[in-house]
Protein backbone atom coordinates (compact mmCIF):
# COMPACT_ATOMS: atom_id res chain seq x y z
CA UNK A 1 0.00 0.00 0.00
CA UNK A 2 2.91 2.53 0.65
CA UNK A 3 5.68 2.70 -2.21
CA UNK A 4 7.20 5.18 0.25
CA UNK A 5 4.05 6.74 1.37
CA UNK A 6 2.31 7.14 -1.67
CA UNK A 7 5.49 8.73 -3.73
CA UNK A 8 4.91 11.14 -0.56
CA UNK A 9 1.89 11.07 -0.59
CA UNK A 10 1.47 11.56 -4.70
CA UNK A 11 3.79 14.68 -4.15
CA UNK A 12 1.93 16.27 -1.31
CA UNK A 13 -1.28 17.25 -2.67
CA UNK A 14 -4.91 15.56 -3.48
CA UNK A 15 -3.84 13.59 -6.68
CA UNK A 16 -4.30 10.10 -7.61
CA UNK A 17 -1.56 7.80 -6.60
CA UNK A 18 -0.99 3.90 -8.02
CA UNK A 19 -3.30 2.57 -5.51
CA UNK A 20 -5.70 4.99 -5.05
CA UNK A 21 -6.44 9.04 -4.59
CA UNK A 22 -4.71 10.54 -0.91
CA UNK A 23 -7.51 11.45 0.82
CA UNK A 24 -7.69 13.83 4.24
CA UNK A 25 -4.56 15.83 2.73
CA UNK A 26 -3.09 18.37 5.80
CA UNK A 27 -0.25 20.61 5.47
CA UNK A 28 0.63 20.37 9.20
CA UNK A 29 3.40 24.02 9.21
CA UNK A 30 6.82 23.65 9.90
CA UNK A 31 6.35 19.91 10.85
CA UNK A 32 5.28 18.06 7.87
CA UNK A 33 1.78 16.52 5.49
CA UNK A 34 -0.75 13.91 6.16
CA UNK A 35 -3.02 11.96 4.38
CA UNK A 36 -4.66 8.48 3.90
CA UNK A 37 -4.57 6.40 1.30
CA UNK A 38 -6.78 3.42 0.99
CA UNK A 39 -8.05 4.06 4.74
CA UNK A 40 -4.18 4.04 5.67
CA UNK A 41 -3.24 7.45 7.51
CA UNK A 42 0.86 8.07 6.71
CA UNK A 43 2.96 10.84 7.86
CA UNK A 44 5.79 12.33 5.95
CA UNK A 45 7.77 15.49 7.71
CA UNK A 46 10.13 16.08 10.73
CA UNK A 47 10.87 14.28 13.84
CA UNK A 48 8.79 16.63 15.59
CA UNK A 49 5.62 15.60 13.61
CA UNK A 50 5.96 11.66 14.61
CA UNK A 51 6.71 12.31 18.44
CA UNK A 52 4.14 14.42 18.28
CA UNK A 53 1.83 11.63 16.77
CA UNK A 54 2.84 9.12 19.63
CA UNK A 55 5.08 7.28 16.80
CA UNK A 56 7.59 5.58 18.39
CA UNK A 57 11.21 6.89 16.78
CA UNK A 58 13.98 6.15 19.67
CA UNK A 59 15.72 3.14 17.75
CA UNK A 60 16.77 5.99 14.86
CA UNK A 61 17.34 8.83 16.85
CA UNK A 62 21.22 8.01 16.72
CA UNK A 63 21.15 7.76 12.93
CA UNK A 64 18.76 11.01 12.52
CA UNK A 65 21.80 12.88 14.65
CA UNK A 66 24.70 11.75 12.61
CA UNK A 67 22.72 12.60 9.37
CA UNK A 68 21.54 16.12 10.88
CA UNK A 69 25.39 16.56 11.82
CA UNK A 70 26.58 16.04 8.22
CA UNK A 71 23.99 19.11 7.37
CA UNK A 72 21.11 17.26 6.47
CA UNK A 73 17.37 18.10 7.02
CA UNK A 74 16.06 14.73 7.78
CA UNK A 75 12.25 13.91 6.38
CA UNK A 76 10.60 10.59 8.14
CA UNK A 77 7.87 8.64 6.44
CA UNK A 78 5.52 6.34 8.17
CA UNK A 79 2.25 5.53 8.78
CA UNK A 80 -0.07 5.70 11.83
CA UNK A 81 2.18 3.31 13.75
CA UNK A 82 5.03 2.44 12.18
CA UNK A 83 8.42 4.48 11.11
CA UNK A 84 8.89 3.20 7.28
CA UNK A 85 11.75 4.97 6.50
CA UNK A 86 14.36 8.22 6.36
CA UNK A 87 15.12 10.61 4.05
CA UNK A 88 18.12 13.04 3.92
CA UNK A 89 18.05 16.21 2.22
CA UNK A 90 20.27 18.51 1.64
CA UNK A 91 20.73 22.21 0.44
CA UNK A 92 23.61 22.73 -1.18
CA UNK A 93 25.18 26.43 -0.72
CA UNK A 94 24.53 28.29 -3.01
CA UNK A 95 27.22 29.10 -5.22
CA UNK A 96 29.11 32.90 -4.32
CA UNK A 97 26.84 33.14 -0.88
CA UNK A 98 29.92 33.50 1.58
CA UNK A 99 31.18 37.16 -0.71
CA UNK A 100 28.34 38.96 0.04
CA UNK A 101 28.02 37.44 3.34
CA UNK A 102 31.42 39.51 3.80
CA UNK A 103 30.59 42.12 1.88
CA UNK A 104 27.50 43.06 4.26
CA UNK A 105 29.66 42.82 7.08
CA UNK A 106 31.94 45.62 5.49
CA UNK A 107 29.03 47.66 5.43
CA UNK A 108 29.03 47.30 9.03
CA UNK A 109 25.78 45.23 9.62
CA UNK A 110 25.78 44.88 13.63
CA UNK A 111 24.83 40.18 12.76
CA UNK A 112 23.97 38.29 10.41
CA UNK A 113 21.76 35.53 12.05
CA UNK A 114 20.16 32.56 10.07
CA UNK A 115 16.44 31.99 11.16
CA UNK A 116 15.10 28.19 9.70
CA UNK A 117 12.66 25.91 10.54
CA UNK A 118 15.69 23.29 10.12
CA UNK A 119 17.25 21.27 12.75
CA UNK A 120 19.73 22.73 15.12
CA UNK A 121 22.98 20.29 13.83
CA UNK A 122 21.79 21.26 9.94
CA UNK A 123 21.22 24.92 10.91
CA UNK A 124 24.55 25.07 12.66
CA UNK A 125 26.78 22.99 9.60
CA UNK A 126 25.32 25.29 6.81
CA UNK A 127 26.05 28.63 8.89
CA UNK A 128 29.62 27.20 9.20
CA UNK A 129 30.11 27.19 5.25
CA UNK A 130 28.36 30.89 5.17
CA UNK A 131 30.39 32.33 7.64
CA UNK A 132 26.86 33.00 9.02
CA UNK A 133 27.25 34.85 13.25
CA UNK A 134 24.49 32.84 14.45
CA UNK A 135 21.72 30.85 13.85
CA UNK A 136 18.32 29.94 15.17
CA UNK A 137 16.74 26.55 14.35
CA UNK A 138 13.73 24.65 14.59
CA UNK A 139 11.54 27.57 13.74
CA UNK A 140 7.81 27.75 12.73
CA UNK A 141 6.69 30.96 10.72
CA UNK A 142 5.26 32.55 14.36
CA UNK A 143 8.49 31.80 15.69
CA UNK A 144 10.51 33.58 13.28
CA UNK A 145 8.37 36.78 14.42
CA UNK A 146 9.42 36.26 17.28
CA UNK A 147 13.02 36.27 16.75
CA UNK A 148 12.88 39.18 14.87
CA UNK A 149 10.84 41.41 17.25
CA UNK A 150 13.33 40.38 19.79
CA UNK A 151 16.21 41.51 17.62
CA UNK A 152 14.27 44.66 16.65
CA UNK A 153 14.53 45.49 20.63
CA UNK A 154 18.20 44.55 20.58
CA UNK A 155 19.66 46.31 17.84
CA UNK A 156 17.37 48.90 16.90
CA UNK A 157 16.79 48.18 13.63
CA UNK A 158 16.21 45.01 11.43
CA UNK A 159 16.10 43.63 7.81
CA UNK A 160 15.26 40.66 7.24
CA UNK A 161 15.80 38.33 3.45
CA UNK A 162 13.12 35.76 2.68
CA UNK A 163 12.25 34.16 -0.35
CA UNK A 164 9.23 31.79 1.15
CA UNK A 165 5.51 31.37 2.42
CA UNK A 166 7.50 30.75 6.04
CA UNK A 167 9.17 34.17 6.08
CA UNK A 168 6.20 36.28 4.86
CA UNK A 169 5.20 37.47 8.63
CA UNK A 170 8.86 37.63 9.40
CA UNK A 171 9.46 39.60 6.59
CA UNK A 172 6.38 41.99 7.67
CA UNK A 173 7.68 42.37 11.40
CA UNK A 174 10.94 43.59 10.19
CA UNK A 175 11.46 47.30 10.00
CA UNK A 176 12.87 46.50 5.88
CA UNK A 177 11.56 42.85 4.41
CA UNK A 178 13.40 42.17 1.56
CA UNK A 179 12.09 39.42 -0.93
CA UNK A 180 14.41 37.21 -3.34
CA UNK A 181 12.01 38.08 -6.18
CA UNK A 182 12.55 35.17 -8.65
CA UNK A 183 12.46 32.56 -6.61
CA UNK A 184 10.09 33.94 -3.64
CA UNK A 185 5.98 33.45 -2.96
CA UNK A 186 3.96 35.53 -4.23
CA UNK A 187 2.85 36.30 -0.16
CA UNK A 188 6.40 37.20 0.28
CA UNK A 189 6.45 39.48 -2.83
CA UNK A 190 3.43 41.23 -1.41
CA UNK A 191 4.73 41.40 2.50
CA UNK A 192 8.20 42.80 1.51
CA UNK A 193 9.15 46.43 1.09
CA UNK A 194 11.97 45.45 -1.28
CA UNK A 195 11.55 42.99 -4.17
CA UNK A 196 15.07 41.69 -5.73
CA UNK A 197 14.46 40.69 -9.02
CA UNK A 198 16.99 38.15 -9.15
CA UNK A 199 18.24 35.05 -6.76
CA UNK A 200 21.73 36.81 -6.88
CA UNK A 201 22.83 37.22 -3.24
CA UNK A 202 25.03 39.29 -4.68
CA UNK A 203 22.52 42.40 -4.98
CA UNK A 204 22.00 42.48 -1.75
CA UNK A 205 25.30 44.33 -0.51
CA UNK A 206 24.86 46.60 -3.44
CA UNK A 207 21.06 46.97 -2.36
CA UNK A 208 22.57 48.18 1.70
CA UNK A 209 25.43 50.36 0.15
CA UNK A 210 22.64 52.42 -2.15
CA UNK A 211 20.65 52.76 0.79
CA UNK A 212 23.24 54.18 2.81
CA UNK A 213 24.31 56.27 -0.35
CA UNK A 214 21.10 57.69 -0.47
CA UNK A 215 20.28 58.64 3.47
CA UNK A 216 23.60 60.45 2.98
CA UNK A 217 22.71 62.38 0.06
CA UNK A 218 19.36 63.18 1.57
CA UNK A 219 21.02 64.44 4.71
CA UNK A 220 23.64 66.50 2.15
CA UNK A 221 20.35 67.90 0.69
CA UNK A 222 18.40 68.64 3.91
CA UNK A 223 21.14 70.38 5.31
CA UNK A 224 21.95 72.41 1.98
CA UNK A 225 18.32 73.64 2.01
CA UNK A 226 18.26 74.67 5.46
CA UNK A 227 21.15 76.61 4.86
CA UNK A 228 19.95 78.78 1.70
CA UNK A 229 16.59 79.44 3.43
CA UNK A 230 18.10 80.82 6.49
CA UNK A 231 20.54 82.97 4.92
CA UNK A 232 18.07 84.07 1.75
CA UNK A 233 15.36 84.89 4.64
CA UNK A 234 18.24 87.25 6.72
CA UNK A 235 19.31 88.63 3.66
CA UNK A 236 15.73 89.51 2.74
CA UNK A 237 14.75 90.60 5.86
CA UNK A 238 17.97 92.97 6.26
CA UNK A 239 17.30 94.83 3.04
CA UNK A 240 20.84 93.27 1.65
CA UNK A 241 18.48 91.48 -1.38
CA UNK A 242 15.68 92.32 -2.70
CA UNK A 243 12.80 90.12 -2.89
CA UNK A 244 13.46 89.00 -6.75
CA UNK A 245 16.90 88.57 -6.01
CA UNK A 246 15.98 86.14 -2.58
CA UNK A 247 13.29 84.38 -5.02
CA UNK A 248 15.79 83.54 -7.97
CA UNK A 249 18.15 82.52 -5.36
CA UNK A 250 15.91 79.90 -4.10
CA UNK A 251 15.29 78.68 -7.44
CA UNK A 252 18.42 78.15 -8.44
CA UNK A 253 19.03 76.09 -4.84
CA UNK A 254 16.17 73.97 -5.72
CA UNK A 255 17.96 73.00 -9.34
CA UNK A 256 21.49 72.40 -7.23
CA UNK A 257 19.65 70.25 -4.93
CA UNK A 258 18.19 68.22 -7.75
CA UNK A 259 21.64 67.83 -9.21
CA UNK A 260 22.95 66.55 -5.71
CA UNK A 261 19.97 63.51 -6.00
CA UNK A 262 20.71 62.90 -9.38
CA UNK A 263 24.10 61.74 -8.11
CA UNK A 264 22.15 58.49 -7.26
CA UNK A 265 22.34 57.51 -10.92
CA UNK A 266 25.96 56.51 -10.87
CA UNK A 267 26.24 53.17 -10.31
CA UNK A 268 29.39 53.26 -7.97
């Protein structure tokens, strides 16, 4: 009845399998899917999901640590009683990731922290390889809130990078979400205040060093306008230019103040 659960369970939706349709489909968050198929309830998803079904799991907890240790996110399948089987999985880094891991810490970004619903030896192997500060595993979507809130409090200010239906709220507590646009959810298209139109991680040091670019031009601007408009309004006042000449002047601040945003346009 269970060529591995259904092909997991006909790829995790309602379809018809080889023995029959997957009936009583639930996408259970951050711990796996059930269904039944042929009156036969199986369970594909974390470690979590079967203790938390009363599936007994101690016999493989050994070899779910050493895979978890090698980086692995390790997916159980089994039905209402029974453990049938593990699978490994594994993200490989993506290629380039630790530069502009680097390249954000030039820019002086206070941590970099890793939030993922992963496990805790996985979480901890792939921050290794990205030269990631610190990590923090095992998390559901409200949990990743959370987090973020906290770090909000801590450090004043927070942007978080999400590409998924996981980091949409995450994305929305932070004070900038940023979404990987090619790759991400729609939901975390919509929740972001930044869209990347691209998966390359490279961007996003350029994206933090054009922000920065700009709040300093802004502040070059601000204070350039303040300037003119007190001395124009003495000058006025004291009879040394006449109102024409105080109105021109403005003008022509307003054009030099233009040219000083316009400086935005180079592209280093």
């Amino acid at each position: 009845q269970h060529p591995l659960a259904q092909a997991i369970l006909t790829r995790a939706g309602n379809h018809t399998g080889p023995s029959g349709p997957v009936r009583d489909f639930r996408s259970l968050t951050g711990l796996g899917v059930r269904g039944s198929v042929d009156d036969v309830v199986y369970h594909v998803g974390s470690p979590a999901l079967f203790v938390d079904s009363g599936i007994d799991i101690a016999s493989v907890i050994p070899r779910i640590e050493a895979l978890q240790k090698d980086g692995n996110t390790v997916v159980l399948v089994g039905d209402a009683d029974v453990l049938m089987g593990l699978i490994a999985l594994s993200d490989p880094l993506r290629l380039g990731a630790v530069q502009p891991i680097q390249a954000l810490k030039e820019l002086h970004a206070n941590k970099l922290i890793m939030l993922t619903g992963d496990n805790r030896l996985a979480a901890k192997a792939t921050a290794a390889r990205a030269k990631i500060d610190e990590v923090r595993s095992d998390l559901k979507p409200d949990d990743k809130v959370r987090v973020v809130e906290g770090l909000a409090r801590q450090y004043g200010h927070v942007a978080m990078v999400g590409d998924g239906v996981n980091d949409a709220p995450a994305l929305a507590a932070a004070h900038v979400g940023i979404a990987m646009g090619a790759a991400g959810s729609d939901v975390a298209l919509e929740t972001a205040d930044v869209a990347l139109m691209t998966d390359d991680l490279s961007k996003l040091p350029y994206l933090f060093e054009f922000s920065q670019r700009a709040w300093r031009v802004i502040q070059q601007n601000l204070a350039l306008s303040i300037v003119v408009i007190a001395v124009l309004a003495i000058f006025a006042v004291t009879g040394v230019l006449s109102l024409p000449v105080a109105v021109l002047a403005h003008e022509v601040s307003e054009f030099i103040v233009i040219a000083s945003g316009l400086r935005l346009l180079r592209t280093n």
